[in-house]
PDB file of N, CA and C in Angstrom:
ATOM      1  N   UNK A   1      29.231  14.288   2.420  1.00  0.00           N
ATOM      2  CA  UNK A   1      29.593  13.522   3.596  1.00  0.00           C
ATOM      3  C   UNK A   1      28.425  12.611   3.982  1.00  0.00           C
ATOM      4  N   UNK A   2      28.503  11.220   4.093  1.00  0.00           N
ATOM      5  CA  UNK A   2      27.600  10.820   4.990  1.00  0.00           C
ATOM      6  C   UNK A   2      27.559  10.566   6.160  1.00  0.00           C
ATOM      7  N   UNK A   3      25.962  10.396   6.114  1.00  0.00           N
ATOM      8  CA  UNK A   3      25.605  10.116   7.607  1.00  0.00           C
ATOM      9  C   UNK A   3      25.958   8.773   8.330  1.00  0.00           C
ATOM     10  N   UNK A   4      26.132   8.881   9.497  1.00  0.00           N
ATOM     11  CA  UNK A   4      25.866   7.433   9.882  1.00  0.00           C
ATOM     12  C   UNK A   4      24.930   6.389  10.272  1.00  0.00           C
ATOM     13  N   UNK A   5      25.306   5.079   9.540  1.00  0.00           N
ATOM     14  CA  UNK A   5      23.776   4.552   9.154  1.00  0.00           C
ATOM     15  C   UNK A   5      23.242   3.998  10.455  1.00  0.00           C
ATOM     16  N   UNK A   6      21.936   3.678  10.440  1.00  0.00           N
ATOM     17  CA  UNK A   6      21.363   3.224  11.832  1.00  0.00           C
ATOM     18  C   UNK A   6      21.093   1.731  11.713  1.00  0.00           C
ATOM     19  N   UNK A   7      20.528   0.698  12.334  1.00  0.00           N
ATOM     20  CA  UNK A   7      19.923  -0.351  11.576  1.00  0.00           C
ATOM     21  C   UNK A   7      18.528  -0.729  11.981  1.00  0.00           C
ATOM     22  N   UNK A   8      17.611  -1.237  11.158  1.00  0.00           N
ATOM     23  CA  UNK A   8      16.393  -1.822  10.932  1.00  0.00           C
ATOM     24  C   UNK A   8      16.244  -2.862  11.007  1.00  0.00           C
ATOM     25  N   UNK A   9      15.438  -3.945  12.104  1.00  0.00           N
ATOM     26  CA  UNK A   9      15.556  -5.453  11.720  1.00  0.00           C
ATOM     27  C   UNK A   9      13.769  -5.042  11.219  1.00  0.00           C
ATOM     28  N   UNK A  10      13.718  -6.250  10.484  1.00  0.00           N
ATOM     29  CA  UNK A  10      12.559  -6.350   9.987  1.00  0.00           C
ATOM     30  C   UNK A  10      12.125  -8.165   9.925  1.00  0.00           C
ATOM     31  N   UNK A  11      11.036  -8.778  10.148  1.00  0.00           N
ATOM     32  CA  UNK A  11      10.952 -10.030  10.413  1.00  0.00           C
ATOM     33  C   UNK A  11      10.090 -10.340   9.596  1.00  0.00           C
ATOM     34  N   UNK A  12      10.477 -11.344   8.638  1.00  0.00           N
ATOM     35  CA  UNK A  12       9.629 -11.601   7.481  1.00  0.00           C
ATOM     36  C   UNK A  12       9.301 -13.000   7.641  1.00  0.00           C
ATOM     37  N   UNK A  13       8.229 -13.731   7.228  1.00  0.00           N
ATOM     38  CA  UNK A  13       8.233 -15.304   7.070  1.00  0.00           C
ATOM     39  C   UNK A  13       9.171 -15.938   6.034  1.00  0.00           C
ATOM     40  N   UNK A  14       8.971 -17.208   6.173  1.00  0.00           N
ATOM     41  CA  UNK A  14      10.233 -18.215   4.783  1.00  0.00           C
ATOM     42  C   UNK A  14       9.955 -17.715   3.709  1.00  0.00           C
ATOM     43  N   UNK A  15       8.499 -17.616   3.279  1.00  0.00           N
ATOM     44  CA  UNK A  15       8.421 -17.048   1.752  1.00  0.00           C
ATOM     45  C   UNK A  15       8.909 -15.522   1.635  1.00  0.00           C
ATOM     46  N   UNK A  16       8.643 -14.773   2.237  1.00  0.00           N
ATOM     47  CA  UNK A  16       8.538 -13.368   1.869  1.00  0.00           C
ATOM     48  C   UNK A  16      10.045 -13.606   1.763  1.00  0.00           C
ATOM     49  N   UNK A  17      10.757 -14.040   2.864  1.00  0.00           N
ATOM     50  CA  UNK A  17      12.229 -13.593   2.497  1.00  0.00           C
ATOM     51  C   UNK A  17      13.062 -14.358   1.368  1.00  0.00           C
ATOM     52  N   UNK A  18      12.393 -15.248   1.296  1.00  0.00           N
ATOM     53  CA  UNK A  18      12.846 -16.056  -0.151  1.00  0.00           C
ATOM     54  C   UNK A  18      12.661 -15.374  -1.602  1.00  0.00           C
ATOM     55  N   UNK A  19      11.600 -14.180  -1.491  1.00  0.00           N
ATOM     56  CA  UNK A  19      10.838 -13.772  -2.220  1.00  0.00           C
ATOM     57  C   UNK A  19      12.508 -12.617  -2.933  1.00  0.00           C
ATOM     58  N   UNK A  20      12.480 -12.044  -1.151  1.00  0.00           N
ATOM     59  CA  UNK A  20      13.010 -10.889  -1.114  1.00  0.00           C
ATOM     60  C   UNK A  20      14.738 -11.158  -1.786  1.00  0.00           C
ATOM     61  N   UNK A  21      14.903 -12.211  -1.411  1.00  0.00           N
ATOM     62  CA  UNK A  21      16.846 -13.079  -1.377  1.00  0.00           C
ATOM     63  C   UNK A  21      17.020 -13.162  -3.030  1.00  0.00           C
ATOM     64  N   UNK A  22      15.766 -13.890  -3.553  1.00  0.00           N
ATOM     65  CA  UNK A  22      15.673 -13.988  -5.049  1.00  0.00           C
ATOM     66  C   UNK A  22      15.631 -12.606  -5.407  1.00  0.00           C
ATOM     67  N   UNK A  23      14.892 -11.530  -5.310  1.00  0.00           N
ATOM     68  CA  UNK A  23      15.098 -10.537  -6.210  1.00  0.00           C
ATOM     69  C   UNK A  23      16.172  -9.704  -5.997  1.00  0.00           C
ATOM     70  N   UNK A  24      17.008  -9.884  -4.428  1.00  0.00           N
ATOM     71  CA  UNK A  24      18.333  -9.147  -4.717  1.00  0.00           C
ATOM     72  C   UNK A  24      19.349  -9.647  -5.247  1.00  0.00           C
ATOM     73  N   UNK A  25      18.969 -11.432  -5.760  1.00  0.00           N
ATOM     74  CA  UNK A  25      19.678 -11.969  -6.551  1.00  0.00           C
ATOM     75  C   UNK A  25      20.169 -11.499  -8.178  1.00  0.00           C
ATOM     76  N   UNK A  26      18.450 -11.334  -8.526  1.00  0.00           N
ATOM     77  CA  UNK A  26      18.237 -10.856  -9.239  1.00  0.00           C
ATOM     78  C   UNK A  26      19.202  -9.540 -10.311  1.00  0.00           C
ATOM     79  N   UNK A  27      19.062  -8.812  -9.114  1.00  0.00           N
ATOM     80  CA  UNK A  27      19.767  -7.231  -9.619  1.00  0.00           C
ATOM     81  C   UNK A  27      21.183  -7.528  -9.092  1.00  0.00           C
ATOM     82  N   UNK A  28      21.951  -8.440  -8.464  1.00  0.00           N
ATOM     83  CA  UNK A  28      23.347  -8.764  -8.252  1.00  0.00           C
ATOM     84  C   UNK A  28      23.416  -8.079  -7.396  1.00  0.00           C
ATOM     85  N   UNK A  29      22.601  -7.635  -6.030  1.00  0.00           N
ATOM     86  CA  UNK A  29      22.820  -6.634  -4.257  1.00  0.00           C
ATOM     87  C   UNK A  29      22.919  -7.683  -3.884  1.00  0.00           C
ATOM     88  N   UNK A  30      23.535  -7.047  -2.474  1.00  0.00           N
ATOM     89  CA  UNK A  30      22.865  -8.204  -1.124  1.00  0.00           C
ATOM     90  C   UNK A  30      21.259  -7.962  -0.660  1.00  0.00           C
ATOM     91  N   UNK A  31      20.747  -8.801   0.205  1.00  0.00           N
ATOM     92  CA  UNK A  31      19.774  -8.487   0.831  1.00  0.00           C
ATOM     93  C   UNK A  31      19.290  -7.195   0.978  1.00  0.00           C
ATOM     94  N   UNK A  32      19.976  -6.704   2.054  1.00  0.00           N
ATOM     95  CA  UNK A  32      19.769  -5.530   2.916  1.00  0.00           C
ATOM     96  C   UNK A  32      20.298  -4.762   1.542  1.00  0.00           C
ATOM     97  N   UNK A  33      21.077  -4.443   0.835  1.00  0.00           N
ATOM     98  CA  UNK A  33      21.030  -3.559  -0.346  1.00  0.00           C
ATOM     99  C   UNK A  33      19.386  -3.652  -1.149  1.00  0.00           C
ATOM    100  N   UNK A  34      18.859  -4.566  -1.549  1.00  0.00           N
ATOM    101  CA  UNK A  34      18.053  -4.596  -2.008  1.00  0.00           C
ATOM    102  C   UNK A  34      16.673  -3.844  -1.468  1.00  0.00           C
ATOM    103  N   UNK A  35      16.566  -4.855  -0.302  1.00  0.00           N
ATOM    104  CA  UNK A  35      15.719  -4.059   0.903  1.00  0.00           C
ATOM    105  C   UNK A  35      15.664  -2.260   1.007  1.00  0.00           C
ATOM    106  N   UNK A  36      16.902  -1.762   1.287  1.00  0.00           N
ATOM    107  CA  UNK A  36      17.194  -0.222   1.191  1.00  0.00           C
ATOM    108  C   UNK A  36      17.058   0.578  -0.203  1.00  0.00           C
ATOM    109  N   UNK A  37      17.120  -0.199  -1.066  1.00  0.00           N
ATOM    110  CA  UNK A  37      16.847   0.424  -2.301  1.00  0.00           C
ATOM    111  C   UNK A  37      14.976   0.280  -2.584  1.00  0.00           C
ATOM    112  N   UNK A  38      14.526  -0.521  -2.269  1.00  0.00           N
ATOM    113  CA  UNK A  38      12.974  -0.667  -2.630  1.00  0.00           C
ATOM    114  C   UNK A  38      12.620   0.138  -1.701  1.00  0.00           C
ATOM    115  N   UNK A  39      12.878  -0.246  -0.372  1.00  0.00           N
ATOM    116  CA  UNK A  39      11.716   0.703   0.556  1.00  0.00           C
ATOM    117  C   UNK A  39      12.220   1.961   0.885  1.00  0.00           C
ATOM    118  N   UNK A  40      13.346   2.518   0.409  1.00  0.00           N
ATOM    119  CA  UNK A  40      13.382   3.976   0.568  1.00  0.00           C
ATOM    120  C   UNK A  40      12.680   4.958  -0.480  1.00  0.00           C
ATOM    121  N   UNK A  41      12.869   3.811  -1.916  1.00  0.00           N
ATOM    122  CA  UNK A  41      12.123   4.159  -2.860  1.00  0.00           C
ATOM    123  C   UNK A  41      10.799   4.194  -2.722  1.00  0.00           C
ATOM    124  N   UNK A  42      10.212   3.712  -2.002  1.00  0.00           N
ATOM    125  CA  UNK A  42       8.145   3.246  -1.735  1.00  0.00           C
ATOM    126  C   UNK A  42       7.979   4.580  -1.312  1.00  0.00           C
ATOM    127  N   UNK A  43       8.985   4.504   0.130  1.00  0.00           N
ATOM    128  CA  UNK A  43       8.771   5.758   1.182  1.00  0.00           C
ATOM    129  C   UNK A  43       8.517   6.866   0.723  1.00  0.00           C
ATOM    130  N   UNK A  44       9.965   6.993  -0.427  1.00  0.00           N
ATOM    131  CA  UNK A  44       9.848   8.781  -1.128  1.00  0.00           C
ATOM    132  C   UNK A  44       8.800   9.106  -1.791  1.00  0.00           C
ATOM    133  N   UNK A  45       8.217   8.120  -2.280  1.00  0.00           N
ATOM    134  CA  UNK A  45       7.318   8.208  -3.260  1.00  0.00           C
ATOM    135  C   UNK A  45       5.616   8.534  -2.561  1.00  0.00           C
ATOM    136  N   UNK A  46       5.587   7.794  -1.353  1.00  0.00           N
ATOM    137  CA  UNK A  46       4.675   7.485  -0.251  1.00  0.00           C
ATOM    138  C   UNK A  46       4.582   9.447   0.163  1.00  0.00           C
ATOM    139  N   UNK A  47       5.665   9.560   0.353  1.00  0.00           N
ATOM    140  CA  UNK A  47       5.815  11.129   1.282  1.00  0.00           C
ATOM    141  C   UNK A  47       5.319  12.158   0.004  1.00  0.00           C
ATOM    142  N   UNK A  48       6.224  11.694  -0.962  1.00  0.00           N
ATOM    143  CA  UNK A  48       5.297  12.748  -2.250  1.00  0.00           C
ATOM    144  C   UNK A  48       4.189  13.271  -2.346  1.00  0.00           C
ATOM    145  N   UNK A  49       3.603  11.951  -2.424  1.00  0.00           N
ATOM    146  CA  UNK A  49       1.967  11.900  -2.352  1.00  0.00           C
ATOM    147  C   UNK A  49       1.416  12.200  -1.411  1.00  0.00           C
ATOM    148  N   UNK A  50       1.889  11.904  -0.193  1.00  0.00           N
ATOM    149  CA  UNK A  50       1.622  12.865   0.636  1.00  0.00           C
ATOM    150  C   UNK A  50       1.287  14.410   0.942  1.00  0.00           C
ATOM    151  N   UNK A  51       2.444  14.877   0.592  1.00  0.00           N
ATOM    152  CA  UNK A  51       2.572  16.179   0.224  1.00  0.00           C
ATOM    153  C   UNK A  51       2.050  16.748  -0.739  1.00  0.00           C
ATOM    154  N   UNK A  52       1.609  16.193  -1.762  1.00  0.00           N
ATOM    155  CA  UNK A  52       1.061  16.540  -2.989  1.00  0.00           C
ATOM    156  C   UNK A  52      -0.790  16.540  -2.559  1.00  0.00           C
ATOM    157  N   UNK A  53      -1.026  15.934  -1.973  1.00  0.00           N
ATOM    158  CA  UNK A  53      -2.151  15.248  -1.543  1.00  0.00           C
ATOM    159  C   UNK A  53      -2.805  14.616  -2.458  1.00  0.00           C
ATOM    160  N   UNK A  54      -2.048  13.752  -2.984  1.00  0.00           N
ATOM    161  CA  UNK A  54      -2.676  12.955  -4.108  1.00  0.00           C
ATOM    162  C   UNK A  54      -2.493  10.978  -3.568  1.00  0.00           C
ATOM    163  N   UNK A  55      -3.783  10.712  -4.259  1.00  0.00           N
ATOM    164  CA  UNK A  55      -3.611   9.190  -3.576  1.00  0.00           C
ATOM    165  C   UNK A  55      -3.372   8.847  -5.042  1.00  0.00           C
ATOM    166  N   UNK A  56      -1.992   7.981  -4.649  1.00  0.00           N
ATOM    167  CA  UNK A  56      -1.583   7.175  -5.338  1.00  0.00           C
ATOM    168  C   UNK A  56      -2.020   5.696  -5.326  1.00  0.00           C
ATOM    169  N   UNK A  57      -2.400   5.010  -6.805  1.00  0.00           N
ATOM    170  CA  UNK A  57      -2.836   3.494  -6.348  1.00  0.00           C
ATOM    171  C   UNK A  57      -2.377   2.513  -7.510  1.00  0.00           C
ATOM    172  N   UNK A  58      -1.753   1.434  -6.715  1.00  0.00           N
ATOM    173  CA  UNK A  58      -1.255   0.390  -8.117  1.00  0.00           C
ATOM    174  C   UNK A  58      -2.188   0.294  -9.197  1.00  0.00           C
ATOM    175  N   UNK A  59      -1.733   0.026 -10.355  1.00  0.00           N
ATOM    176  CA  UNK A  59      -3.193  -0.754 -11.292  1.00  0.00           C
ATOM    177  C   UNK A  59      -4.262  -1.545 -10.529  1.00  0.00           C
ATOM    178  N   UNK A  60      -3.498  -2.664  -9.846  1.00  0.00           N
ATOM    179  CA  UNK A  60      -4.590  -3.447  -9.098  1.00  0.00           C
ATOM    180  C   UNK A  60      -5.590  -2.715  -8.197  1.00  0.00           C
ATOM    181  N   UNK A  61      -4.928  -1.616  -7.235  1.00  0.00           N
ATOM    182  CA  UNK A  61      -5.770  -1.248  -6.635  1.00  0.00           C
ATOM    183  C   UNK A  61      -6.938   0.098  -7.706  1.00  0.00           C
ATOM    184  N   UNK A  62      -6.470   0.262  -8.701  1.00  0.00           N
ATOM    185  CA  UNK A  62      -7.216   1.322  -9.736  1.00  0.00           C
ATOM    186  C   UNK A  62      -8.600   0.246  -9.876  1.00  0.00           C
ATOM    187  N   UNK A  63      -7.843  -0.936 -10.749  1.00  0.00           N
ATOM    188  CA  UNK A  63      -9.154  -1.502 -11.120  1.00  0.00           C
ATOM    189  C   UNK A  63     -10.273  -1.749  -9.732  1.00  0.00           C
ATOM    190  N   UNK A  64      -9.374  -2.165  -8.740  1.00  0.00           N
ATOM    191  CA  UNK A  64     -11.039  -2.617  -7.571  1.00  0.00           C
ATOM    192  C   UNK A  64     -11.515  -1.061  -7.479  1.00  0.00           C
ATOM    193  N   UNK A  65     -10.816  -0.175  -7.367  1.00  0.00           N
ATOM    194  CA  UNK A  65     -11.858   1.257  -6.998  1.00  0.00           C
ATOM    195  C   UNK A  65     -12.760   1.048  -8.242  1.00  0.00           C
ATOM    196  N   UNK A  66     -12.642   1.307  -9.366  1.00  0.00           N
ATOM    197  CA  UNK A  66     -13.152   1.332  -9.930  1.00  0.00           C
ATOM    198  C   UNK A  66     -14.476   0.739 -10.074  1.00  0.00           C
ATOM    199  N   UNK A  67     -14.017  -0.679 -10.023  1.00  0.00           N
ATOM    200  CA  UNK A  67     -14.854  -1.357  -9.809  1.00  0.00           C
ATOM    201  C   UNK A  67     -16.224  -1.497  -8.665  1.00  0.00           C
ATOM    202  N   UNK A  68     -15.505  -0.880  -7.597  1.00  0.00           N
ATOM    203  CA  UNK A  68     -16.493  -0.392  -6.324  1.00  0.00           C
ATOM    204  C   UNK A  68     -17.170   0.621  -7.050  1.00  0.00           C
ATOM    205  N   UNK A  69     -16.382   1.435  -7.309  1.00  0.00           N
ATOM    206  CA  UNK A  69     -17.477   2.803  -8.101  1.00  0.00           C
ATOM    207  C   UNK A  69     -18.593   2.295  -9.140  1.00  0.00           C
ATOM    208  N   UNK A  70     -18.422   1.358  -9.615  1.00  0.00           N
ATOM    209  CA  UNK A  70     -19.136   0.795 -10.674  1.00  0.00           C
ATOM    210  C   UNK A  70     -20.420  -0.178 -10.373  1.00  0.00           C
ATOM    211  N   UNK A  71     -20.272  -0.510  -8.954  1.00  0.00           N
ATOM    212  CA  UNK A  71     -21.600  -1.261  -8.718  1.00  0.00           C
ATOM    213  C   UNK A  71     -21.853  -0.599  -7.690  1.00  0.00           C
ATOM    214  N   UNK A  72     -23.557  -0.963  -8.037  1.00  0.00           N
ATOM    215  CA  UNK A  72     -24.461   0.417  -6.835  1.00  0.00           C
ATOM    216  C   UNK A  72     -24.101  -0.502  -5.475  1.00  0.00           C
ATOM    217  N   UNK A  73     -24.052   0.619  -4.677  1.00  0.00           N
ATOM    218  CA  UNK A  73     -24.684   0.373  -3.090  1.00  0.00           C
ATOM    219  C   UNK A  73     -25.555  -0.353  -2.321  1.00  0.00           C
ATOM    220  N   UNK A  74     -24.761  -1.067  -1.520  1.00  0.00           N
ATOM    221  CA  UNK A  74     -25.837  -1.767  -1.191  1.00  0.00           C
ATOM    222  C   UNK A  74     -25.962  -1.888   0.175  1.00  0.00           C
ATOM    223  N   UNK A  75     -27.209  -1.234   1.076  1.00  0.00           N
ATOM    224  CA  UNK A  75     -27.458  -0.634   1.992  1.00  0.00           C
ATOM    225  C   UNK A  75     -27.998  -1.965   3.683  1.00  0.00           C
ATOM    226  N   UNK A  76     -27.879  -1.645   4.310  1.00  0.00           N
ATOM    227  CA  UNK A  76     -27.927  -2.404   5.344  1.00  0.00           C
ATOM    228  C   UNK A  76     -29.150  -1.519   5.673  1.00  0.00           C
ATOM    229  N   UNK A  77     -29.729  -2.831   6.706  1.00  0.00           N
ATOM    230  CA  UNK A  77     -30.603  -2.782   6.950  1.00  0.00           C
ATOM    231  C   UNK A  77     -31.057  -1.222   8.313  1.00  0.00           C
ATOM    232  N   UNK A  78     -29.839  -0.963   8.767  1.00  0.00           N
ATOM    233  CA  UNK A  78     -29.809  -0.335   9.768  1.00  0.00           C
ATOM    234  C   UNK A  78     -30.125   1.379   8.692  1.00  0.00           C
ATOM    235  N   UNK A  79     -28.868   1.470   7.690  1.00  0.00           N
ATOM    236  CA  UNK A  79     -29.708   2.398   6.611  1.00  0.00           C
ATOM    237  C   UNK A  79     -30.718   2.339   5.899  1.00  0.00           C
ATOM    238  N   UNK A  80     -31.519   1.454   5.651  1.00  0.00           N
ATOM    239  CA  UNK A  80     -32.475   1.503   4.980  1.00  0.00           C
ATOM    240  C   UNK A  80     -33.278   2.389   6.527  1.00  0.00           C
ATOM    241  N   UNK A  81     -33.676   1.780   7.471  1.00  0.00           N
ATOM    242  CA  UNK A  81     -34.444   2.341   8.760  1.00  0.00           C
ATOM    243  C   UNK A  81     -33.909   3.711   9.041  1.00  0.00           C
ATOM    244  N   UNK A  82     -32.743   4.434   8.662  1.00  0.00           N
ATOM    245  CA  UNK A  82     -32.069   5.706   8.822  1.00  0.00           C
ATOM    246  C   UNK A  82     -33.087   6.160   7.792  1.00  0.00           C
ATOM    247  N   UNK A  83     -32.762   6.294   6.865  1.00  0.00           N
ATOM    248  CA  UNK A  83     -33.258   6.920   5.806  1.00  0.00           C
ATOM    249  C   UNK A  83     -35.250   6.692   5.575  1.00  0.00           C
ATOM    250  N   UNK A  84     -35.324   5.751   6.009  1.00  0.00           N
ATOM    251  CA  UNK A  84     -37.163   5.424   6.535  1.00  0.00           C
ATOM    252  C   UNK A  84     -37.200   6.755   7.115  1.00  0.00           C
ATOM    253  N   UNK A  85     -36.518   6.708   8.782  1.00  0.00           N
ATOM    254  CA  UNK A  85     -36.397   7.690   9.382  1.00  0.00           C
ATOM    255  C   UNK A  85     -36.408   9.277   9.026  1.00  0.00           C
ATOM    256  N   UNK A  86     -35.108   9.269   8.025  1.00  0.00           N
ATOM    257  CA  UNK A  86     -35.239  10.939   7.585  1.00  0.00           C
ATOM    258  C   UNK A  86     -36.504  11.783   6.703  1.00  0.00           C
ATOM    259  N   UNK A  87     -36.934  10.224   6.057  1.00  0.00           N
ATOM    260  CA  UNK A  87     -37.968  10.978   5.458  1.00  0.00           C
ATOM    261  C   UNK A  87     -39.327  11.003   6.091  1.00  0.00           C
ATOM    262  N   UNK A  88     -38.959  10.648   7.196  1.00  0.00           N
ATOM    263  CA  UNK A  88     -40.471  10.233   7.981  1.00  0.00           C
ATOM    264  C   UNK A  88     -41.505   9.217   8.152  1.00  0.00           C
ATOM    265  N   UNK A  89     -41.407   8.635   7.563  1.00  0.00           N
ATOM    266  CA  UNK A  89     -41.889   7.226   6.738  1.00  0.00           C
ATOM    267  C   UNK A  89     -42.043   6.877   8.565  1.00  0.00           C
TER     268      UNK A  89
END
């Protein structure tokens, strides 16, 4: 049995929704079909990980971590004087 549905407005600029119109073109939905199929899909996936406690991250966002991990630190001036500090200096 289903439920009964509620509704969501959501306010996008010209591009995004042009973005969005083309790809439910795409797969032959309407809009709002399209819309309900992606972001319920993000969500479930979002709550997973959640629950799992695992961070999930696109490729794109893999490579910049990575990439942060990969070049040293680079300390402000306020830490450099912290760490003066801890060691006594």
């Amino acid at each position: 049995m289903n439920s009964p549905s509620t509704s969501l407005m959501v306010r996008l600029d010209a591009v995004s929704k042009d973005s969005v119109a083309r790809a439910a073109k795409l797969r032959h939905v309407s809009i709002s079909d399209y819309v309900r199929m992606v972001v319920v899909a993000q969500a479930q996936r979002e709550l997973s990980a959640a629950r799992q406690r695992v961070i999930a991250l696109t490729a794109d966002e893999q490579l910049a971590f990575w990439q942060a991990l990969d070049e040293p630190a680079r300390l402000t001036e306020a830490q450099h004087a912290l760490g003066a500090l801890m060691r006594g200096e």
